[in-house]
PDB file of N, CA and C in Angstrom:
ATOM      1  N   UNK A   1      39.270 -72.300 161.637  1.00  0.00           N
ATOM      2  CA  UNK A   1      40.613 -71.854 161.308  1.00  0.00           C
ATOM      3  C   UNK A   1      41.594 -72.891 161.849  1.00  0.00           C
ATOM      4  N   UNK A   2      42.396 -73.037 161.064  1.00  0.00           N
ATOM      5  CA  UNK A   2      43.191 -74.395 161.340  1.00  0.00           C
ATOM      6  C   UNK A   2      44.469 -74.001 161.984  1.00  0.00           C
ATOM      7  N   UNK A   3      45.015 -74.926 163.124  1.00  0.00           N
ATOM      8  CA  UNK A   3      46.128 -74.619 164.160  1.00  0.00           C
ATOM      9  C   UNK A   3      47.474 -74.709 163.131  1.00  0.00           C
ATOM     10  N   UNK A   4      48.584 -73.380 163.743  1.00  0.00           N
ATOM     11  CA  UNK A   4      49.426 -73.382 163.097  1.00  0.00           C
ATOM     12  C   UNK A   4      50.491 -74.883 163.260  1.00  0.00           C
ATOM     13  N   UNK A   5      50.746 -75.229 161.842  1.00  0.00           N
ATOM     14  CA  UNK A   5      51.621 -76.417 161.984  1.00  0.00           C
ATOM     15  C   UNK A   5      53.244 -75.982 162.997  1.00  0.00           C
ATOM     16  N   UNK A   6      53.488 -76.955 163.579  1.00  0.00           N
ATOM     17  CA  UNK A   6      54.637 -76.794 163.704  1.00  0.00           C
ATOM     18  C   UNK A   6      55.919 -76.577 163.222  1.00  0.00           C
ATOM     19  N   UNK A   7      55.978 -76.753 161.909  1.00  0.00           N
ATOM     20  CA  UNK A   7      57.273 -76.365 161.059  1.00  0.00           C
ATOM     21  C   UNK A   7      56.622 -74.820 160.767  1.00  0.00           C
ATOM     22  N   UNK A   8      55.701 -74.262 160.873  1.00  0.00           N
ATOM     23  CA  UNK A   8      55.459 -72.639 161.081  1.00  0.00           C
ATOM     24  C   UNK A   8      55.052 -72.056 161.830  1.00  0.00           C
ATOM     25  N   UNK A   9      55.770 -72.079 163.078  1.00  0.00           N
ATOM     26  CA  UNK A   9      55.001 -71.413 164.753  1.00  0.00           C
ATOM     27  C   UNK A   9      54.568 -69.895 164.386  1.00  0.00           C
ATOM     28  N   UNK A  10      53.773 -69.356 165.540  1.00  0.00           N
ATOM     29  CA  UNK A  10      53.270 -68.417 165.238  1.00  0.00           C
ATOM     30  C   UNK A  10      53.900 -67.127 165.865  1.00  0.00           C
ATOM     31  N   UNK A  11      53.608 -66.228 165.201  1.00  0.00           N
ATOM     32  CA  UNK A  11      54.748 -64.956 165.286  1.00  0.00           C
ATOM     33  C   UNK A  11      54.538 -64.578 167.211  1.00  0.00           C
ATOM     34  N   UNK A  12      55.603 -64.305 167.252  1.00  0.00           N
ATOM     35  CA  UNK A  12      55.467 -64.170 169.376  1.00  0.00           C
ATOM     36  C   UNK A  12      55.394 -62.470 169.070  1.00  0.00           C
ATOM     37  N   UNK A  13      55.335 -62.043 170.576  1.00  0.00           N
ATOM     38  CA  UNK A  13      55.203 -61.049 170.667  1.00  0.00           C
ATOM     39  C   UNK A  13      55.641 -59.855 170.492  1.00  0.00           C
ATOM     40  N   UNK A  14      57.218 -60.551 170.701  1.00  0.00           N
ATOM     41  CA  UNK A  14      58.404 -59.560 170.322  1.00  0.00           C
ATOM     42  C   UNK A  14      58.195 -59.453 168.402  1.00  0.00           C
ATOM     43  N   UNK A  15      57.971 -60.204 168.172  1.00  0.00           N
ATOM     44  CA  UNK A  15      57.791 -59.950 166.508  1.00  0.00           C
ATOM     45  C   UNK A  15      56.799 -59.404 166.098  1.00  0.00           C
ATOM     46  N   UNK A  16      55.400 -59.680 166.882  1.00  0.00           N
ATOM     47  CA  UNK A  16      54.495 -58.112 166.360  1.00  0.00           C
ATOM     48  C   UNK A  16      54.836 -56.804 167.063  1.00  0.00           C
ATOM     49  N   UNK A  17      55.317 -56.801 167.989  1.00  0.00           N
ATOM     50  CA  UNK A  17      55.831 -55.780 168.536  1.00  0.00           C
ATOM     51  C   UNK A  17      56.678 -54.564 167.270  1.00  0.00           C
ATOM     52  N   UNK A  18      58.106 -55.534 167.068  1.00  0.00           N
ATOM     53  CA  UNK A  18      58.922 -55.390 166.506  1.00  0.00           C
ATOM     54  C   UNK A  18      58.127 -54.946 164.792  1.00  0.00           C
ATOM     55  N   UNK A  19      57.776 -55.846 164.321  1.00  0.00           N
ATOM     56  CA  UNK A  19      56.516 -55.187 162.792  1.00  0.00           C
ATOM     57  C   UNK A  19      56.189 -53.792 163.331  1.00  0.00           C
ATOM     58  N   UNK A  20      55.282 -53.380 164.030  1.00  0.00           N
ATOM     59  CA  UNK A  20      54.609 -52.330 164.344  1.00  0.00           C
ATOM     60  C   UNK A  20      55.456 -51.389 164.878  1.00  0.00           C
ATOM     61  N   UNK A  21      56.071 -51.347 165.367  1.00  0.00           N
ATOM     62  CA  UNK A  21      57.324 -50.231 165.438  1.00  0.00           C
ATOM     63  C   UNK A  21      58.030 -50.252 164.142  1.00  0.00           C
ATOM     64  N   UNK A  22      58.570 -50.969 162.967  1.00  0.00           N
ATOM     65  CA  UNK A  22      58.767 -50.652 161.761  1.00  0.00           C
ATOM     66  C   UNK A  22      57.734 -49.812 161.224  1.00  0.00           C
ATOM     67  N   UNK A  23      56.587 -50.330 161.305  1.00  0.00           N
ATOM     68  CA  UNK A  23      55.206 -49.404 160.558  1.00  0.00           C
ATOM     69  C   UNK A  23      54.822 -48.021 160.774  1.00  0.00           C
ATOM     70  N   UNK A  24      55.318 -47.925 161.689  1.00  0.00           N
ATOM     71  CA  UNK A  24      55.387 -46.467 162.689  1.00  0.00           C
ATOM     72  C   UNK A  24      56.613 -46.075 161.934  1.00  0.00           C
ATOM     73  N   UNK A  25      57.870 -46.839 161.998  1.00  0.00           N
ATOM     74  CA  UNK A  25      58.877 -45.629 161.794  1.00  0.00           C
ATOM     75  C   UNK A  25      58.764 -45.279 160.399  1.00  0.00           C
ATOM     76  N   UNK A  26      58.307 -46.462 159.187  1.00  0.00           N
ATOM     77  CA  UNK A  26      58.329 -46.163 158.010  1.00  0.00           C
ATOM     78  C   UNK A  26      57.074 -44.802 157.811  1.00  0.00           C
ATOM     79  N   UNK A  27      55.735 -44.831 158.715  1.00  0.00           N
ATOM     80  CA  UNK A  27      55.309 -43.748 158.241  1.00  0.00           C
ATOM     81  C   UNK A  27      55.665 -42.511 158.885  1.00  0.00           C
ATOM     82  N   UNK A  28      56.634 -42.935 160.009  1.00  0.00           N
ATOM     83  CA  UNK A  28      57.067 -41.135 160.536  1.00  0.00           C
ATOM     84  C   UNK A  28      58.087 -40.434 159.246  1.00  0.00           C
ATOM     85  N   UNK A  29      59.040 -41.492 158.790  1.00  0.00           N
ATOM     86  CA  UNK A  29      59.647 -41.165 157.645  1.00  0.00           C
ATOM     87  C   UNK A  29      59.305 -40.528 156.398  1.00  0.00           C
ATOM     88  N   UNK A  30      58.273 -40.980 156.255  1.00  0.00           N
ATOM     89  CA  UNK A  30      57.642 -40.594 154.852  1.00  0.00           C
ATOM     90  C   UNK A  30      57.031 -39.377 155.172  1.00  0.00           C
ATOM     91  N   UNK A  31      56.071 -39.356 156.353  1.00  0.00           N
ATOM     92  CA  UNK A  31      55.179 -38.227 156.730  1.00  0.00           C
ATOM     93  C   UNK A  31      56.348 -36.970 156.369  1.00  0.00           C
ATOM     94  N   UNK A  32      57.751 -37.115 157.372  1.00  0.00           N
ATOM     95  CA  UNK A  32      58.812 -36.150 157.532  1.00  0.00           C
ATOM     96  C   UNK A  32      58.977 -35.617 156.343  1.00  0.00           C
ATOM     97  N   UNK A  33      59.384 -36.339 155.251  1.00  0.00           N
ATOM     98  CA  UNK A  33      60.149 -36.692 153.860  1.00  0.00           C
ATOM     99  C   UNK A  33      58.520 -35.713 153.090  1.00  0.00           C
ATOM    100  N   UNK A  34      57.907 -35.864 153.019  1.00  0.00           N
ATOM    101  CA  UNK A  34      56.397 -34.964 152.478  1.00  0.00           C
ATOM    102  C   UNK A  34      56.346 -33.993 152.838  1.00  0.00           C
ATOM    103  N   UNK A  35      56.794 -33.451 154.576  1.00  0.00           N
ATOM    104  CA  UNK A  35      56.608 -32.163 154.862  1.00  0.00           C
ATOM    105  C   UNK A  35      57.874 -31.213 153.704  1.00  0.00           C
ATOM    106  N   UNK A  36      58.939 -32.243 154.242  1.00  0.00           N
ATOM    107  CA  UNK A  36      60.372 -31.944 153.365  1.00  0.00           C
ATOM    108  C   UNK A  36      60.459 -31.069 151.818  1.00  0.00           C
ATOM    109  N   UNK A  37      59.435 -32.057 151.552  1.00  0.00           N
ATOM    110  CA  UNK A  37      59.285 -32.070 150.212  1.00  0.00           C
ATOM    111  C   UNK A  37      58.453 -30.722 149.632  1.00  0.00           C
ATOM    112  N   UNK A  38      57.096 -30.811 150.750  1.00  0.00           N
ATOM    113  CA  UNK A  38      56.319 -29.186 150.253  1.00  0.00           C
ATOM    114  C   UNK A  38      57.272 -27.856 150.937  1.00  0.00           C
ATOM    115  N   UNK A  39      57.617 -28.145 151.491  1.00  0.00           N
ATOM    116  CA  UNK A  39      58.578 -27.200 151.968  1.00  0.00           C
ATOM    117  C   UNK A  39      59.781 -26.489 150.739  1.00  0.00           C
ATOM    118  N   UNK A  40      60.057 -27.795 150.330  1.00  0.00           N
ATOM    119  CA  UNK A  40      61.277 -27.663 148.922  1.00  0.00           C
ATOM    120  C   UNK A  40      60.300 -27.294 147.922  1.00  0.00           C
ATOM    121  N   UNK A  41      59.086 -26.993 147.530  1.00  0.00           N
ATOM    122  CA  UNK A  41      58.110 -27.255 146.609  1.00  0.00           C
ATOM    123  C   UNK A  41      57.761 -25.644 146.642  1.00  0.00           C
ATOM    124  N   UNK A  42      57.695 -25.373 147.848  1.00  0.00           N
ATOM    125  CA  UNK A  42      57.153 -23.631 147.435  1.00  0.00           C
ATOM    126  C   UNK A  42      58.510 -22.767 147.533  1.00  0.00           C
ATOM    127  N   UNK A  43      59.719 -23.887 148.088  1.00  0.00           N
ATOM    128  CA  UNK A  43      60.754 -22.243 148.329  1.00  0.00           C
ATOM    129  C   UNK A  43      61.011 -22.354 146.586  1.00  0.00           C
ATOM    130  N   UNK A  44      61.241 -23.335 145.425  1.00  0.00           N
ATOM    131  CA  UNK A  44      61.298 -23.323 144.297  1.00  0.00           C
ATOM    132  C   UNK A  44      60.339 -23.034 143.761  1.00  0.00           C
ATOM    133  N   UNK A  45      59.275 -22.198 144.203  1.00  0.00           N
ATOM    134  CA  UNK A  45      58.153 -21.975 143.354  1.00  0.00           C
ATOM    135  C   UNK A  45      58.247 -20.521 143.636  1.00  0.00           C
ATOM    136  N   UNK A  46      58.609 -20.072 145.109  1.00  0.00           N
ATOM    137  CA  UNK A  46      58.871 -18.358 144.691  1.00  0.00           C
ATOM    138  C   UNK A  46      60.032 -18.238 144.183  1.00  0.00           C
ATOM    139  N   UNK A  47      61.189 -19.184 143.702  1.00  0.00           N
ATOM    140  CA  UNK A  47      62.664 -18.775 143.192  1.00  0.00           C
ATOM    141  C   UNK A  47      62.402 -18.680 141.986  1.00  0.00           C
ATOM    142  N   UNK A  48      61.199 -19.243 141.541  1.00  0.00           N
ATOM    143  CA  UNK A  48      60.790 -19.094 140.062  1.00  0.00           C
ATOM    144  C   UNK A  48      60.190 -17.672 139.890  1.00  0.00           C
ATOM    145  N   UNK A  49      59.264 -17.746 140.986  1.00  0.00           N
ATOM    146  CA  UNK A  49      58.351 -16.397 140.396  1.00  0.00           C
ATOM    147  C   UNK A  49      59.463 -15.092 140.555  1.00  0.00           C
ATOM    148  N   UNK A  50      60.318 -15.382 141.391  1.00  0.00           N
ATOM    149  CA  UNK A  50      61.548 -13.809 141.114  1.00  0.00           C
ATOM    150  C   UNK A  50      62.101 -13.961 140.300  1.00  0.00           C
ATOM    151  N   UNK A  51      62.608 -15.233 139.727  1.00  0.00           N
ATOM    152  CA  UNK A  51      63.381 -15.041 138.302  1.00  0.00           C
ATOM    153  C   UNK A  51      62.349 -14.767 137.183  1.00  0.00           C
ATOM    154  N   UNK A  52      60.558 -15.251 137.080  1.00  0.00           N
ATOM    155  CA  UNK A  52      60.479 -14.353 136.019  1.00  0.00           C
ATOM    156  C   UNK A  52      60.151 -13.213 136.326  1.00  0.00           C
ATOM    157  N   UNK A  53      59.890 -12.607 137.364  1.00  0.00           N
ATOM    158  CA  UNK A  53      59.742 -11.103 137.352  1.00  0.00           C
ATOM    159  C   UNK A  53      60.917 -10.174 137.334  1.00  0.00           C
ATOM    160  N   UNK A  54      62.128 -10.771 137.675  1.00  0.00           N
ATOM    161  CA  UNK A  54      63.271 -10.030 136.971  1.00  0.00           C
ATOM    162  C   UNK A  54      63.483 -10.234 135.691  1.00  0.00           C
ATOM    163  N   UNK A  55      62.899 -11.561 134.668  1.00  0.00           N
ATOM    164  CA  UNK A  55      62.895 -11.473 133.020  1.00  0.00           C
ATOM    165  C   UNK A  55      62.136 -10.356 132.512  1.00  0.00           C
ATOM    166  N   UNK A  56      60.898 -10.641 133.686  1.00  0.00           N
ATOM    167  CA  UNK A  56      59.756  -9.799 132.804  1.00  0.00           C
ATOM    168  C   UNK A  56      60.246  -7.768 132.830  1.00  0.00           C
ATOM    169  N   UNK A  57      60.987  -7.709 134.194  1.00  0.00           N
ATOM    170  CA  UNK A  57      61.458  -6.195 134.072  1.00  0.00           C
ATOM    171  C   UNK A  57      62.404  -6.070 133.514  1.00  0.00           C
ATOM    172  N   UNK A  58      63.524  -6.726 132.978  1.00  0.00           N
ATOM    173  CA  UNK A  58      64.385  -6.744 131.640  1.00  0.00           C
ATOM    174  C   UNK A  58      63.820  -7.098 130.628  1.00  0.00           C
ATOM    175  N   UNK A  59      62.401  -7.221 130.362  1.00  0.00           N
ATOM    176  CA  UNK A  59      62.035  -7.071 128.895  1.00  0.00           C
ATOM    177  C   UNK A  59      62.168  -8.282 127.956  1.00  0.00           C
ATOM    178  N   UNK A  60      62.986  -9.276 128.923  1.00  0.00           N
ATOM    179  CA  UNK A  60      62.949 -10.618 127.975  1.00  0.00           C
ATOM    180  C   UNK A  60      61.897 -11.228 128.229  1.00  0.00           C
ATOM    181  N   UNK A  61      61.220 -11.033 128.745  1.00  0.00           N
ATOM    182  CA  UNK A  61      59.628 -12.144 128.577  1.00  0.00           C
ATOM    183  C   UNK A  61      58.389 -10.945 128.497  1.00  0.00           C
ATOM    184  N   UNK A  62      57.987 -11.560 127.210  1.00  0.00           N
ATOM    185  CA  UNK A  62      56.316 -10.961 126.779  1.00  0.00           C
ATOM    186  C   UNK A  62      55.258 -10.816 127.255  1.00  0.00           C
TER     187      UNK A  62
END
């Protein structure tokens, strides 16, 4: 494996540091943003099932 040239030194510590704390925060974000999301996913899935069971006891749905 060949030594990094000098017109491209190699990343120090503070910069993998710094990467890996991005990587972390981008997946705490997303993880959050997914819980978010099934959360929003079933309260609109029983707002559905009461609106058709109030169609279905007014007789507009078959």
């Amino acid at each position: 494996m060949p030594l990094p040239s000098p017109d491209q030194p190699a990343p120090t510590d503070k910069g993998i540091l710094l990467a890996v704390l991005g990587l972390a925060a981008l997946a705490v974000f997303f993880w959050a943003l997914s819980k978010w999301m099934e959360g929003y996913a079933e309260r609109k899935e029983k707002e559905l099932q009461e609106e058709v069971k109030e169609l279905e006891d007014e007789g507009k749905v078959y």
